[in-house]
PDB file of N, CA and C in Angstrom:
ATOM      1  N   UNK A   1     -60.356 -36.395  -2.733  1.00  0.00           N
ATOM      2  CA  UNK A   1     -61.428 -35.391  -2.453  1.00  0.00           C
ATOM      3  C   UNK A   1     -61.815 -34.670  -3.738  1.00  0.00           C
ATOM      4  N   UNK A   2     -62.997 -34.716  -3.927  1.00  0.00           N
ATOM      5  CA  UNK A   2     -62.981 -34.151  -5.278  1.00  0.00           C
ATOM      6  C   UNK A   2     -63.532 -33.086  -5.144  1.00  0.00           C
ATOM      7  N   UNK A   3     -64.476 -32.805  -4.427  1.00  0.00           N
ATOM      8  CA  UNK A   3     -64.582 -30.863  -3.836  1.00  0.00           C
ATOM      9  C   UNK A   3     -63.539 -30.181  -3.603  1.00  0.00           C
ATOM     10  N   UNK A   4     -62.237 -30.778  -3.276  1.00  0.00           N
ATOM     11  CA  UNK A   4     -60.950 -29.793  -2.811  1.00  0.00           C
ATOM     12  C   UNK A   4     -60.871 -29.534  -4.560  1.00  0.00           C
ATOM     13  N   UNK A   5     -60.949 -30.725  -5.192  1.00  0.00           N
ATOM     14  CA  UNK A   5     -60.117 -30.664  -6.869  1.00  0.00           C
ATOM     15  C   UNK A   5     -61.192 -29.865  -7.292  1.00  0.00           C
ATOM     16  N   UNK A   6     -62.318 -30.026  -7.233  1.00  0.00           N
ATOM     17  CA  UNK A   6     -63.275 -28.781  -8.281  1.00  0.00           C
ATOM     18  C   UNK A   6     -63.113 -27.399  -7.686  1.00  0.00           C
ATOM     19  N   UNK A   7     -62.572 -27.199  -6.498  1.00  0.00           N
ATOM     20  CA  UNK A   7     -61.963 -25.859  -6.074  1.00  0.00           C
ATOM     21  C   UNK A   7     -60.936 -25.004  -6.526  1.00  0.00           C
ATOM     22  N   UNK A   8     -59.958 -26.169  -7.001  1.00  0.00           N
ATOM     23  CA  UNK A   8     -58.535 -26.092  -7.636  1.00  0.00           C
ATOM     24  C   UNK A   8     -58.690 -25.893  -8.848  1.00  0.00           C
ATOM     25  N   UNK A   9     -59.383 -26.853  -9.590  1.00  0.00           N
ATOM     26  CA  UNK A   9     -59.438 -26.265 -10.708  1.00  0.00           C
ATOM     27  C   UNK A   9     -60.160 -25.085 -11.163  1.00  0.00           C
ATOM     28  N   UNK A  10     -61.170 -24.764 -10.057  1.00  0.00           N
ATOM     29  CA  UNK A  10     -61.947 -23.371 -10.580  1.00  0.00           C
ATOM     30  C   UNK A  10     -60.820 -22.315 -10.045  1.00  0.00           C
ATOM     31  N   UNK A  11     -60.356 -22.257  -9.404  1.00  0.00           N
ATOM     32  CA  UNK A  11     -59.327 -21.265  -9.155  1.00  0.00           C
ATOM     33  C   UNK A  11     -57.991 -21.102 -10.363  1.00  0.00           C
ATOM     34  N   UNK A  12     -57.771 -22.246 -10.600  1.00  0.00           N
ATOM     35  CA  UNK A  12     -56.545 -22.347 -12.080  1.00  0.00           C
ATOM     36  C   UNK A  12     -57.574 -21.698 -13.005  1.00  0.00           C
ATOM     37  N   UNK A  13     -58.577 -22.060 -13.297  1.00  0.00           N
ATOM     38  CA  UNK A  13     -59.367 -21.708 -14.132  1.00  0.00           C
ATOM     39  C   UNK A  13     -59.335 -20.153 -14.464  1.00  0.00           C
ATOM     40  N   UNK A  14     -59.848 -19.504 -13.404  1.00  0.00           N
ATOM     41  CA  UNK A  14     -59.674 -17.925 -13.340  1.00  0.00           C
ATOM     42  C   UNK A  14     -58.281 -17.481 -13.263  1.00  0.00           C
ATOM     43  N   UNK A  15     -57.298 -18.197 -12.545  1.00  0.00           N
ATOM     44  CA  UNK A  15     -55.680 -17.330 -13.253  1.00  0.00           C
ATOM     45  C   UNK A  15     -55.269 -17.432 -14.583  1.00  0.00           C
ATOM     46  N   UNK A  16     -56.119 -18.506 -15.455  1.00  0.00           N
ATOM     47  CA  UNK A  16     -55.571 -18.576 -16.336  1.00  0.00           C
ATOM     48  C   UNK A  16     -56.139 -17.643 -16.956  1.00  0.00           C
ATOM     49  N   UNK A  17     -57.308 -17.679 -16.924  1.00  0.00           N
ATOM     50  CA  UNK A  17     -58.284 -16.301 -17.710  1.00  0.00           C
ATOM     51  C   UNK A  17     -57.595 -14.835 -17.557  1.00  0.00           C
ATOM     52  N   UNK A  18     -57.059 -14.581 -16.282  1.00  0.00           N
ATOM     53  CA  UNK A  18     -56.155 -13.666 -16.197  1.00  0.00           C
ATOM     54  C   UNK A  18     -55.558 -12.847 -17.082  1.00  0.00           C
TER      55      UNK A  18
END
């Protein structure tokens, strides 16, 4: 599923920015 994965990674994305 690659909408679940571009979800996932936008979410890692912003904790990492954190």
């Amino acid at each position: 599923v690659v909408g679940g994965y571009l979800v996932t990674n936008r979410m890692l994305a912003m904790f990492k920015r954190k």
